[in-house]
C-alpha atoms as a PDB file:
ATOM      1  CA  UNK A   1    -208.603 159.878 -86.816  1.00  0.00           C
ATOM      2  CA  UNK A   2    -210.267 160.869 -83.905  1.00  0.00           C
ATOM      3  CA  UNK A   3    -212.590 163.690 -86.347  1.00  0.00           C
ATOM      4  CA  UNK A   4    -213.153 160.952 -88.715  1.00  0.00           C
ATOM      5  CA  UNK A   5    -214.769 158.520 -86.587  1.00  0.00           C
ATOM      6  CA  UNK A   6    -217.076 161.490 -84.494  1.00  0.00           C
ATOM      7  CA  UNK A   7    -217.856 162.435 -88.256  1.00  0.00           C
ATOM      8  CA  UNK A   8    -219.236 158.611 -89.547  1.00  0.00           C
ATOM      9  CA  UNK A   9    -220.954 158.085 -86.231  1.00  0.00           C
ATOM     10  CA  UNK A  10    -222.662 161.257 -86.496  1.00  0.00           C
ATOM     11  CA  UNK A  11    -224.120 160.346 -89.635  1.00  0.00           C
ATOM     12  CA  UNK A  12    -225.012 156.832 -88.694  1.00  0.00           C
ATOM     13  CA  UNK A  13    -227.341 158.410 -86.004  1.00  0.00           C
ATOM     14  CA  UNK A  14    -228.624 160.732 -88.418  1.00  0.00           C
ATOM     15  CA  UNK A  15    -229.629 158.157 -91.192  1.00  0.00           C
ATOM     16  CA  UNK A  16    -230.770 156.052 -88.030  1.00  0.00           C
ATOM     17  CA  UNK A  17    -233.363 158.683 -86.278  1.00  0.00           C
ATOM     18  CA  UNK A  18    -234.061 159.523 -90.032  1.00  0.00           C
ATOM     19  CA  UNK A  19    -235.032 155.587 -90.402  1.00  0.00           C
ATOM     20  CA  UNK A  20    -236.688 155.588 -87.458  1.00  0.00           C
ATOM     21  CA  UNK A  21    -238.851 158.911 -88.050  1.00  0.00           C
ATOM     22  CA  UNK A  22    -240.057 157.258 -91.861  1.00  0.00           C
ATOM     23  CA  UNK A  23    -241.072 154.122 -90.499  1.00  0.00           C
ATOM     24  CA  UNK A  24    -242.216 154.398 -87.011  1.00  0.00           C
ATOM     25  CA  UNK A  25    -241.241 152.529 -83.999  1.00  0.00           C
ATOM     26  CA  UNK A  26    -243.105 149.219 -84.389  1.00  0.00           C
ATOM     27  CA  UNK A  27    -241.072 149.083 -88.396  1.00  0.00           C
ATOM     28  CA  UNK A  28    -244.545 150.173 -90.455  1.00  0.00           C
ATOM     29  CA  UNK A  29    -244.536 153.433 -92.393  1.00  0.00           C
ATOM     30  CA  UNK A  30    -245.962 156.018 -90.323  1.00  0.00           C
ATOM     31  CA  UNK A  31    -248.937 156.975 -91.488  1.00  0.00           C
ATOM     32  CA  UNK A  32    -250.019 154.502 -93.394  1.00  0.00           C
ATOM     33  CA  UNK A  33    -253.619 153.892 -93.165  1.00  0.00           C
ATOM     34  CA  UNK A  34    -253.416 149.886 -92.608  1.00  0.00           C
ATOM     35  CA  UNK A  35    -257.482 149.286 -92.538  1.00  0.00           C
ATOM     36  CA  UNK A  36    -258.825 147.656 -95.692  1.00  0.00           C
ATOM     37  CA  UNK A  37    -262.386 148.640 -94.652  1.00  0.00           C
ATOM     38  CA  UNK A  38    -264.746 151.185 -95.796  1.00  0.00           C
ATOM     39  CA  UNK A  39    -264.287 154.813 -97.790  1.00  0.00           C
ATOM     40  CA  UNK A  40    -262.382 157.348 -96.098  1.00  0.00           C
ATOM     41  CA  UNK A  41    -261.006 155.082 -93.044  1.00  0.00           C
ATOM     42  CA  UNK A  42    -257.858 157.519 -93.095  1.00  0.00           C
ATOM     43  CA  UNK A  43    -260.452 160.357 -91.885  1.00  0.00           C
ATOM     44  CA  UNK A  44    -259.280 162.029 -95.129  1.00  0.00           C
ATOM     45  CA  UNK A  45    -261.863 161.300 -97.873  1.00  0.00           C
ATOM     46  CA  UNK A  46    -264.689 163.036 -97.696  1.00  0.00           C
ATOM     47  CA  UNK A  47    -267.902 163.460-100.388  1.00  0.00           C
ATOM     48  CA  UNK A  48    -268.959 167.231-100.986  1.00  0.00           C
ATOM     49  CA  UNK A  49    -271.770 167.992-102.891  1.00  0.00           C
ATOM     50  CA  UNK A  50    -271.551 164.835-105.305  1.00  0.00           C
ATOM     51  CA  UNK A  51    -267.566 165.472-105.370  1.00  0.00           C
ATOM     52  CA  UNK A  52    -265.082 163.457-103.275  1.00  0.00           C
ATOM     53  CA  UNK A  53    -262.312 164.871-101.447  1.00  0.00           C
ATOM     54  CA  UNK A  54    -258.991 163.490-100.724  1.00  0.00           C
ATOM     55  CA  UNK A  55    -257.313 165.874 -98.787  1.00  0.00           C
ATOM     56  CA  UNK A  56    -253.475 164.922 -98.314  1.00  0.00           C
ATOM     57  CA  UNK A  57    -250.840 167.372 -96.049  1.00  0.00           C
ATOM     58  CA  UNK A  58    -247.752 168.364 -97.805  1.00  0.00           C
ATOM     59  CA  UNK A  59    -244.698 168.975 -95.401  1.00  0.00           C
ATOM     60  CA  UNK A  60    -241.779 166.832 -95.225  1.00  0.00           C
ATOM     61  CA  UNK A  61    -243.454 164.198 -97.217  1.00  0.00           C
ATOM     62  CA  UNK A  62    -247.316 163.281 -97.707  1.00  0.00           C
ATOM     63  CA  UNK A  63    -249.647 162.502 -95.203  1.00  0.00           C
ATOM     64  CA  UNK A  64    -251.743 159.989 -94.907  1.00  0.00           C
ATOM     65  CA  UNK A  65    -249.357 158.297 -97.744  1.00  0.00           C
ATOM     66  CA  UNK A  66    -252.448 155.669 -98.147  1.00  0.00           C
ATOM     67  CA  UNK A  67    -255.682 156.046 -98.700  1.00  0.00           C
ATOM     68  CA  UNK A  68    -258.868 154.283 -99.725  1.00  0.00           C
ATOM     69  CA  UNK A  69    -261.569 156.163-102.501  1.00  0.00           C
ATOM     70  CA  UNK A  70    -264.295 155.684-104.108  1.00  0.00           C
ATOM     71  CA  UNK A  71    -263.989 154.836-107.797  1.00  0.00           C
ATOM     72  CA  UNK A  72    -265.833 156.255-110.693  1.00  0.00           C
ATOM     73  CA  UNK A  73    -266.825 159.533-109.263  1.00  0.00           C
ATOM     74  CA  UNK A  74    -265.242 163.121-109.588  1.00  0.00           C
ATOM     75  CA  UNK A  75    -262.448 163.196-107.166  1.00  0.00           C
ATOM     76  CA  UNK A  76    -260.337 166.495-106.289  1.00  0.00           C
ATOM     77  CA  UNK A  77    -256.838 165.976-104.297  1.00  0.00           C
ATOM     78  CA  UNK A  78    -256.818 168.805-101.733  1.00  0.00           C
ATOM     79  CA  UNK A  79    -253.013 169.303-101.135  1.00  0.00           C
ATOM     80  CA  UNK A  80    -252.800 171.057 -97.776  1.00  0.00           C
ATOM     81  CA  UNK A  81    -249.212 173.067 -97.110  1.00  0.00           C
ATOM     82  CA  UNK A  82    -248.674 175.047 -93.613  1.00  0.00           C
ATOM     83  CA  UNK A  83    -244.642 176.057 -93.890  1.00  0.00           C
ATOM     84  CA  UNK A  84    -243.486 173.500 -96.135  1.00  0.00           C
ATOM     85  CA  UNK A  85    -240.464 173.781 -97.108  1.00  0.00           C
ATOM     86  CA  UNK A  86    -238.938 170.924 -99.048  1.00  0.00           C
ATOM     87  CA  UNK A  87    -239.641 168.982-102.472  1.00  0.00           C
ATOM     88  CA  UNK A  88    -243.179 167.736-100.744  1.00  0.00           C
ATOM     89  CA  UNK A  89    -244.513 171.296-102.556  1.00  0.00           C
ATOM     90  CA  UNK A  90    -243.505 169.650-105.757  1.00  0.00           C
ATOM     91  CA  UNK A  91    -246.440 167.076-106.779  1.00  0.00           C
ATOM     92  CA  UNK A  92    -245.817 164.559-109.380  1.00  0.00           C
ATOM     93  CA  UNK A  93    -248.812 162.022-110.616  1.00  0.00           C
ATOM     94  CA  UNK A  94    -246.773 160.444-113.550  1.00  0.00           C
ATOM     95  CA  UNK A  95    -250.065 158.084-114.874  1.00  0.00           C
ATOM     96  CA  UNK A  96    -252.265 161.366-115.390  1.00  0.00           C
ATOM     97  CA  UNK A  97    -249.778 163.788-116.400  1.00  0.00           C
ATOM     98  CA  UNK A  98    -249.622 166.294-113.605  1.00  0.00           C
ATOM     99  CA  UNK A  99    -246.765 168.000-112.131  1.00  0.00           C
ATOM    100  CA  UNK A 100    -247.763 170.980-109.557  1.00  0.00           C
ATOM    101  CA  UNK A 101    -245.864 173.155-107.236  1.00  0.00           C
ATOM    102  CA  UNK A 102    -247.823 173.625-104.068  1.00  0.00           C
ATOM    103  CA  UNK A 103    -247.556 176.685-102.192  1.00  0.00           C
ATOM    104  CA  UNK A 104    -245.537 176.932 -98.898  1.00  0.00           C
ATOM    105  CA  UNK A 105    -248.382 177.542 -97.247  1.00  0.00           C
ATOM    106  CA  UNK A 106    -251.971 176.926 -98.558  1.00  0.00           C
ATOM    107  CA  UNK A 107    -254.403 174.953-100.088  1.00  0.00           C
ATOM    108  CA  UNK A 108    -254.546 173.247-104.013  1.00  0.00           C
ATOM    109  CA  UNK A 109    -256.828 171.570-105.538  1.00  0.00           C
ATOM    110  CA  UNK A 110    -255.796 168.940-108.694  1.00  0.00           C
ATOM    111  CA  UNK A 111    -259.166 167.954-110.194  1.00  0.00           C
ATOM    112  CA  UNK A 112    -258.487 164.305-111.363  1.00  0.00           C
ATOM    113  CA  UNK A 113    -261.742 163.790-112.948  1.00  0.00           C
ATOM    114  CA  UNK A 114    -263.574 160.114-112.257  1.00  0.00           C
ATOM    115  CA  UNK A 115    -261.109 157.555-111.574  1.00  0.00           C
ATOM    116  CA  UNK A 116    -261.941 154.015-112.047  1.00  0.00           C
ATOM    117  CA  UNK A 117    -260.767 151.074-110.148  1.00  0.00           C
ATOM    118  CA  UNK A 118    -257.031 151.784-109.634  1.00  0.00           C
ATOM    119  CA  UNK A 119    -254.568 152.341-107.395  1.00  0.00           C
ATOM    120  CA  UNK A 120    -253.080 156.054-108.048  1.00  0.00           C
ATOM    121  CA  UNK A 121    -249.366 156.756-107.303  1.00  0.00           C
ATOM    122  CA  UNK A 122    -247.676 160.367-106.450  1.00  0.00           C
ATOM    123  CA  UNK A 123    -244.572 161.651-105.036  1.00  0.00           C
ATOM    124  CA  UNK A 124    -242.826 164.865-104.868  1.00  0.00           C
ATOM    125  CA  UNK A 125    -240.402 165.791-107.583  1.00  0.00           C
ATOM    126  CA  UNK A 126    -237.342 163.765-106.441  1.00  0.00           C
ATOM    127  CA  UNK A 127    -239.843 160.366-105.770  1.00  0.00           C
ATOM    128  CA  UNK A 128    -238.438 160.701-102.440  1.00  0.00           C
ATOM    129  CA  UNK A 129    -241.537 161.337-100.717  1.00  0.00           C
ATOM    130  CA  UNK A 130    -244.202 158.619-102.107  1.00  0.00           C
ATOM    131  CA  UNK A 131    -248.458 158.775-101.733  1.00  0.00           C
ATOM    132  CA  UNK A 132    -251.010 156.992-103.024  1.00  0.00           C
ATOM    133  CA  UNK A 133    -254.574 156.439-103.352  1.00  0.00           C
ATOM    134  CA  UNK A 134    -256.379 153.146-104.014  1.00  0.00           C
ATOM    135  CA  UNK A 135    -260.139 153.276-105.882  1.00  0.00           C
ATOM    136  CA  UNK A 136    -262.403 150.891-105.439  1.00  0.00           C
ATOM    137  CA  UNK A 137    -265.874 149.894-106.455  1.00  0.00           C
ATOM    138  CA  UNK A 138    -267.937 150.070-103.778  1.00  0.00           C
END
């Protein structure tokens, strides 16, 4: 009896800290880039030679999982790995068809061509980890 009860409250604090490491402290998703202001407030959207760049890291989960873009203009999603190790390497963008496995470590590039207004929705393989990117007309 004594087993079973270390064993459940063991996994309570597991699921807990595991709660509390998703959605931050003050009960928001960590990460989640909460200004509704101008391209590229996440500091991850960036314009290259007439091409934007989103550039999102992939290691336990997707980060920033929000971000504001710039509609109707070529866009390439820089996924960013260093170690991963989980089913972040496994990218999933069901509305355009592409499913890509990252590299542990490394860089990828999807090419999404020129999105128009929309908001664009990812995850891993198992939808466990979650991004996305909203376009806008600016």
């Amino acid at each position: 009896m004594k087993f079973l009860t270390y064993s459940i409250l063991t996994v309570i604090i597991f699921f807990g800290a595991a709660y509390f490491f998703v959605n931050g402290a003050n009960g928001s998703r960590a990460g989640v880039n909460t200004t509704d202001s101008a391209l590229g407030t996440a500091n991850n959207v960036s314009i290259e030679n007439g091409v934007q760049i989103i550039e999102i890291q992939a290691r336990g989960g997707y980060e920033p999982r929000s971000s504001v873009a710039k509609a109707g203009i070529p866009t390439i999603i820089r996924f960013n790995t260093n170690g991963a190790f989980d089913c972040s390497t496994s990218v999933r963008i069901p509305s355009l068809g592409i499913n890509k496995i990252l590299p542990r470590t490394g860089t990828t590039d999807v090419d999404i061509g020129s999105p128009q207004a929309t908001t664009l929705k990812g995850s891993c393989s198992m939808g466990m980890y979650r991004f996305e990117i909203d376009f806008r007309n600016y």
